[in-house]
N, C-alpha and C. Protein backbone atom coordinates (compact mmCIF):
# COMPACT_ATOMS: atom_id res chain seq x y z
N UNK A 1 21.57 9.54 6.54
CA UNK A 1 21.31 9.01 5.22
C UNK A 1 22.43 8.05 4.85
N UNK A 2 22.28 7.16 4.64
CA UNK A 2 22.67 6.01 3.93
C UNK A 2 23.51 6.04 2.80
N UNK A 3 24.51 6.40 2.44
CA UNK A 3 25.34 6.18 1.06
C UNK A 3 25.64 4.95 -0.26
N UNK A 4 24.90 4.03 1.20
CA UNK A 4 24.60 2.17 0.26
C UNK A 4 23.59 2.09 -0.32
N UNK A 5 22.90 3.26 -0.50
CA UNK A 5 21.14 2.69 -1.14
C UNK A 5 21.50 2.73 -2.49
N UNK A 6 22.55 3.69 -3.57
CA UNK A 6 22.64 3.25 -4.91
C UNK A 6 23.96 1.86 -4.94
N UNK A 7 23.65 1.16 -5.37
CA UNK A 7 24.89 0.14 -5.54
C UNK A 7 25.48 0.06 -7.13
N UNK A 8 24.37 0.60 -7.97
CA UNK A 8 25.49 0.40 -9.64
C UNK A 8 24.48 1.25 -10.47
N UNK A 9 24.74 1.60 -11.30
CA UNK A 9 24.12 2.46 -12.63
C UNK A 9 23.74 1.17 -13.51
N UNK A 10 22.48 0.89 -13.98
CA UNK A 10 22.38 -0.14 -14.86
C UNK A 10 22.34 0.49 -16.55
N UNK A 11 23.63 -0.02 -17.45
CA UNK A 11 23.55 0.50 -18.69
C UNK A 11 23.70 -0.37 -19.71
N UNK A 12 21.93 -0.44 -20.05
CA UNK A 12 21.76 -1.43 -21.07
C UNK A 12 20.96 -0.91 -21.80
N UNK A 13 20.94 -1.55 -23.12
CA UNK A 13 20.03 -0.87 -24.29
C UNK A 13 18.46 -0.26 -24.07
N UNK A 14 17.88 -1.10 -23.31
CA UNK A 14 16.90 -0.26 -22.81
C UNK A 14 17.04 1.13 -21.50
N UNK A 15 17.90 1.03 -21.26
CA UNK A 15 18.04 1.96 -20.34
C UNK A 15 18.49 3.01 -21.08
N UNK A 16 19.39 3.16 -22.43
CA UNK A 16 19.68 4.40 -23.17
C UNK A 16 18.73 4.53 -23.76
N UNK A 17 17.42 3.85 -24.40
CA UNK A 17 16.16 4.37 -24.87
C UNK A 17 15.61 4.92 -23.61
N UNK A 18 15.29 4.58 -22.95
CA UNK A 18 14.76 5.64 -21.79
C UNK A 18 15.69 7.04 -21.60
N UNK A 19 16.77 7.00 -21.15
CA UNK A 19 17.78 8.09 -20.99
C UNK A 19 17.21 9.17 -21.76
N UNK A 20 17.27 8.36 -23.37
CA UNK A 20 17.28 9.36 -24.59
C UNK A 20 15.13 9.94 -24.70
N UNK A 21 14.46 9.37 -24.59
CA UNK A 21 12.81 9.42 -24.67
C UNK A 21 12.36 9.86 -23.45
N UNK A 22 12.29 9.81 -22.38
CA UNK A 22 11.84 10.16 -20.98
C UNK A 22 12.94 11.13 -20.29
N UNK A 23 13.99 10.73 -20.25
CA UNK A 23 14.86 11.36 -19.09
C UNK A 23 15.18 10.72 -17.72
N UNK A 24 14.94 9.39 -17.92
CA UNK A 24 14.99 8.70 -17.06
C UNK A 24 16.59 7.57 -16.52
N UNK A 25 16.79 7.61 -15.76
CA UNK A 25 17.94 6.87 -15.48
C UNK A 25 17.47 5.47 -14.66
N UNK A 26 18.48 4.20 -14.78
CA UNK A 26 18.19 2.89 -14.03
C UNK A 26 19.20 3.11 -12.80
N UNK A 27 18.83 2.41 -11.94
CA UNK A 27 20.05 2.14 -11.11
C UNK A 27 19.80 1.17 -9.92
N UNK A 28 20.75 -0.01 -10.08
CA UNK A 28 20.52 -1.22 -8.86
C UNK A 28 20.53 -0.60 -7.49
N UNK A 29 19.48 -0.57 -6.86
CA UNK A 29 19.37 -0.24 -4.97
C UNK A 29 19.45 -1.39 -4.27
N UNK A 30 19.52 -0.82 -2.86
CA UNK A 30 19.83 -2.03 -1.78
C UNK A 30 17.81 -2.22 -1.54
N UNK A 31 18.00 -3.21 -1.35
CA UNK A 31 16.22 -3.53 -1.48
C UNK A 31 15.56 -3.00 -0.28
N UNK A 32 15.78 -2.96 0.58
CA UNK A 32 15.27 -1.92 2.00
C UNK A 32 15.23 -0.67 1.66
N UNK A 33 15.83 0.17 0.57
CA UNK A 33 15.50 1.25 0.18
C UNK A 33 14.14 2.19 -0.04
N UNK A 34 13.74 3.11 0.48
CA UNK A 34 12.44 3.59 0.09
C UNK A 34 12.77 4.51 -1.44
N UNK A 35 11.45 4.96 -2.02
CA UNK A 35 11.40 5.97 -2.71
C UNK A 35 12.27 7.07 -2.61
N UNK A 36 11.62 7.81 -1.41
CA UNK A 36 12.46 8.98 -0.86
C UNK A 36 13.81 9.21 -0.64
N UNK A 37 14.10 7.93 0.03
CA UNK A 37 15.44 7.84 0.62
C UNK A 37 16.14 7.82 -0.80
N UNK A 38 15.97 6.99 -2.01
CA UNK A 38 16.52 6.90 -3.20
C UNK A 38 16.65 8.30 -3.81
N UNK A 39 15.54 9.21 -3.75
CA UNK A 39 15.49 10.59 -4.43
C UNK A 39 16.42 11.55 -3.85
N UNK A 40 16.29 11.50 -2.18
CA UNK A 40 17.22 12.34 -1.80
C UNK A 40 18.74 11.98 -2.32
N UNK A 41 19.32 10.66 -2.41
CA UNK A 41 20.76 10.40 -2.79
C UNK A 41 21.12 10.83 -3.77
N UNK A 42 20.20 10.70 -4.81
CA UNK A 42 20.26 10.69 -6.29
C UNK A 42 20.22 12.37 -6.51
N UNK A 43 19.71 12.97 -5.64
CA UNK A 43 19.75 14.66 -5.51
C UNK A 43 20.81 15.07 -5.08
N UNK A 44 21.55 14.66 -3.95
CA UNK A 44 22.79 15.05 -3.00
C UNK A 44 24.00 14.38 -4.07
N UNK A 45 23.95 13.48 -4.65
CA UNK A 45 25.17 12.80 -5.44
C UNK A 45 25.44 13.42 -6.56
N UNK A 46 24.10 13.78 -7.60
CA UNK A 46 24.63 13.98 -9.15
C UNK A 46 23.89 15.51 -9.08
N UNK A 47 23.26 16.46 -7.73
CA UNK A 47 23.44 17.48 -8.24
C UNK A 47 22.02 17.93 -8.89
N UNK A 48 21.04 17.41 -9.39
CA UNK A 48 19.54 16.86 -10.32
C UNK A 48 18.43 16.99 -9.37
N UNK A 49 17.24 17.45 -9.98
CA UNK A 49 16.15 17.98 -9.46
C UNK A 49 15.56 16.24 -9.93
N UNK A 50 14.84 15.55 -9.11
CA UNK A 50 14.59 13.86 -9.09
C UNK A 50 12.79 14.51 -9.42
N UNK A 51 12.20 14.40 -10.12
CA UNK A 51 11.00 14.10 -10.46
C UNK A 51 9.92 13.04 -10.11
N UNK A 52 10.12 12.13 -10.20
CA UNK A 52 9.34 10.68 -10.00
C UNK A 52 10.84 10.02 -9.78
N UNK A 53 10.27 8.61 -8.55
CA UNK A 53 11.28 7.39 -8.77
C UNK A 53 10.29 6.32 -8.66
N UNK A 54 10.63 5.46 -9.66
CA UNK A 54 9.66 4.44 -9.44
C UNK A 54 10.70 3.06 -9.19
N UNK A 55 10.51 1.72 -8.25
CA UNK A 55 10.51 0.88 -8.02
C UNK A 55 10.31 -0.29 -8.43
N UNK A 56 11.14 -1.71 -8.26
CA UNK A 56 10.38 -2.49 -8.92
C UNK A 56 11.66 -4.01 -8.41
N UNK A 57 10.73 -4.58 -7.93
CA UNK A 57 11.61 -5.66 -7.75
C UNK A 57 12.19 -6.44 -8.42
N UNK A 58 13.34 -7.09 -8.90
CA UNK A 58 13.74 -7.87 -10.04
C UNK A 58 13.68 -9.87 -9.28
N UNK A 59 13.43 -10.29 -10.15
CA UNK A 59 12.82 -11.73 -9.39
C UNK A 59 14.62 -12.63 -10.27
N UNK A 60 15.26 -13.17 -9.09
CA UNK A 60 16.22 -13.62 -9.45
C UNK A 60 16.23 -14.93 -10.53
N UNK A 61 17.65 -15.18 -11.58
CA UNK A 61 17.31 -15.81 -12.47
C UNK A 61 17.88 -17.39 -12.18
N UNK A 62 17.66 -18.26 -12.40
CA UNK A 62 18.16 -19.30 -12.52
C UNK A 62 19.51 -19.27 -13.17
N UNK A 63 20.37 -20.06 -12.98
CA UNK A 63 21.79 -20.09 -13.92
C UNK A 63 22.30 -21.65 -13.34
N UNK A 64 22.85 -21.57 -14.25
CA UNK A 64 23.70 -23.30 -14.45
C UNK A 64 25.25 -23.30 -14.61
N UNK A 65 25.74 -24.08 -13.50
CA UNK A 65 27.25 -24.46 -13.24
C UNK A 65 27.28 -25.86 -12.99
N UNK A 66 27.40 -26.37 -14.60
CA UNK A 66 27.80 -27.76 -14.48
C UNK A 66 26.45 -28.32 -14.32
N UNK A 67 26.55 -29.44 -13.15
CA UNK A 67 25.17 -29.73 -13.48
C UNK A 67 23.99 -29.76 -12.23
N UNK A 68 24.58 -28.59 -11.76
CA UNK A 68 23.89 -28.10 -10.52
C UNK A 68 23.19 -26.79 -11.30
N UNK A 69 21.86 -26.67 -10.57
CA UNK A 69 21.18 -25.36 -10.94
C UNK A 69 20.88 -24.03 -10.15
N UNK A 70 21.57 -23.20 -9.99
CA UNK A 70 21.38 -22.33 -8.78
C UNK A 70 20.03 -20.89 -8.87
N UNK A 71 19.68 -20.40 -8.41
CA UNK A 71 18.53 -19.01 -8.09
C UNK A 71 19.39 -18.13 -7.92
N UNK A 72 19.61 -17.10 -8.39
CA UNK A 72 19.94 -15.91 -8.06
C UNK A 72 19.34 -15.27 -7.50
N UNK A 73 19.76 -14.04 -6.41
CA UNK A 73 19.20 -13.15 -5.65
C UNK A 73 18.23 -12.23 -6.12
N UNK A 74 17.09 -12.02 -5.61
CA UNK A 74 16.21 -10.58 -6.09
C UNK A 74 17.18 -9.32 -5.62
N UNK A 75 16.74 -8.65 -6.67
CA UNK A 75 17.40 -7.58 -6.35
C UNK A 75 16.15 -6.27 -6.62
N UNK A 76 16.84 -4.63 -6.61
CA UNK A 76 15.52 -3.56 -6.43
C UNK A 76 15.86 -2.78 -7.84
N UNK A 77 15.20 -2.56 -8.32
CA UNK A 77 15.92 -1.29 -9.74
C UNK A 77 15.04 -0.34 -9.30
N UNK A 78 15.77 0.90 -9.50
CA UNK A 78 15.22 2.02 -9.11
C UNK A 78 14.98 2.79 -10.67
N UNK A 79 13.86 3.35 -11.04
CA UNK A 79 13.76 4.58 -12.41
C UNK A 79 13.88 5.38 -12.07
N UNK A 80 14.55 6.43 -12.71
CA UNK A 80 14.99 7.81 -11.56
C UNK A 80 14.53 8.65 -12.87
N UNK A 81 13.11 9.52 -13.22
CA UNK A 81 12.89 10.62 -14.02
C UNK A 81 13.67 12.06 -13.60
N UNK A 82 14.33 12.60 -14.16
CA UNK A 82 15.01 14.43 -13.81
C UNK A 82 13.99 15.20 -14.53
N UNK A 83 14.08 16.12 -13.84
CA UNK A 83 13.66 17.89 -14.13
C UNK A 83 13.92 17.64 -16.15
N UNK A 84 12.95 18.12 -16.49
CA UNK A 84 13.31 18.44 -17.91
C UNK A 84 14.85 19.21 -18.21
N UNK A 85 16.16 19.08 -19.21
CA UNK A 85 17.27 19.69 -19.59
C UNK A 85 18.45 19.55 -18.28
N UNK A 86 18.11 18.47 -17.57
CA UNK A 86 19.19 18.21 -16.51
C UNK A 86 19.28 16.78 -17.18
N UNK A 87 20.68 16.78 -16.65
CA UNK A 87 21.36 14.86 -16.91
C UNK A 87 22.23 14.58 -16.39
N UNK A 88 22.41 13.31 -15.69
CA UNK A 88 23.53 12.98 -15.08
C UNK A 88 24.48 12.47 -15.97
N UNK A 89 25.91 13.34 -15.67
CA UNK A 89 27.18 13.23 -16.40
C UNK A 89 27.99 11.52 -16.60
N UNK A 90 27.31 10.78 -15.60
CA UNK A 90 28.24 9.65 -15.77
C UNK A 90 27.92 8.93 -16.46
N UNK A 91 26.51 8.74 -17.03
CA UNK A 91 26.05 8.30 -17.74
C UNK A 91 26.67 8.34 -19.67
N UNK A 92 26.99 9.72 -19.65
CA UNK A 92 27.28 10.74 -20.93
C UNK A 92 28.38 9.60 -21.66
N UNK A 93 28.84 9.74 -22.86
CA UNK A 93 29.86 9.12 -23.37
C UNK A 93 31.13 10.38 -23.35
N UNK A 94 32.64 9.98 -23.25
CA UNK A 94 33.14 10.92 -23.24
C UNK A 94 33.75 11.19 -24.95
């Protein structure tokens, strides 16, 4: 198993409405990642019974330096639902 398939926790305002309404967590994957392979990490790392993971490709954005225009990379976001009354701690505020 692979230790590169999570690459970052994504924490943005929609992602703490989910946190807080579903139970769901974001998190940037390496795009070769499967489902499974994502659930098992996310089980072995934070400890959490993984419910559903759902997938979804992110389509890279345009950005501007000067007066060249560049594409950014696609990247994978993973939704990670837990077991009802489990949560991952890193998320938490201290």
């Amino acid at each position: 198993m692979n230790n590169n398939i999570l690459k970052r926790p994504l924490v943005t305002e929609k992602s703490t409405q989910q946190k807080i309404a579903y139970n769901e967590y974001l998190f940037e994957v390496d795009r070769r990642a499967s489902k499974h392979q994502i659930k098992e990490v996310v089980e072995k790392l934070f400890k959490v019974d993984v419910l559903k993971v759902n997938t979804l490709i992110q389509h890279g954005k345009y950005k501007r330096v000067g007066r060249s225009q560049n594409l950014m990379k696609k990247w994978k976001k993973a939704i990670v639902r837990l077991k009802e009354g489990q949560r991952i701690e890193f998320f938490e505020a201290k």
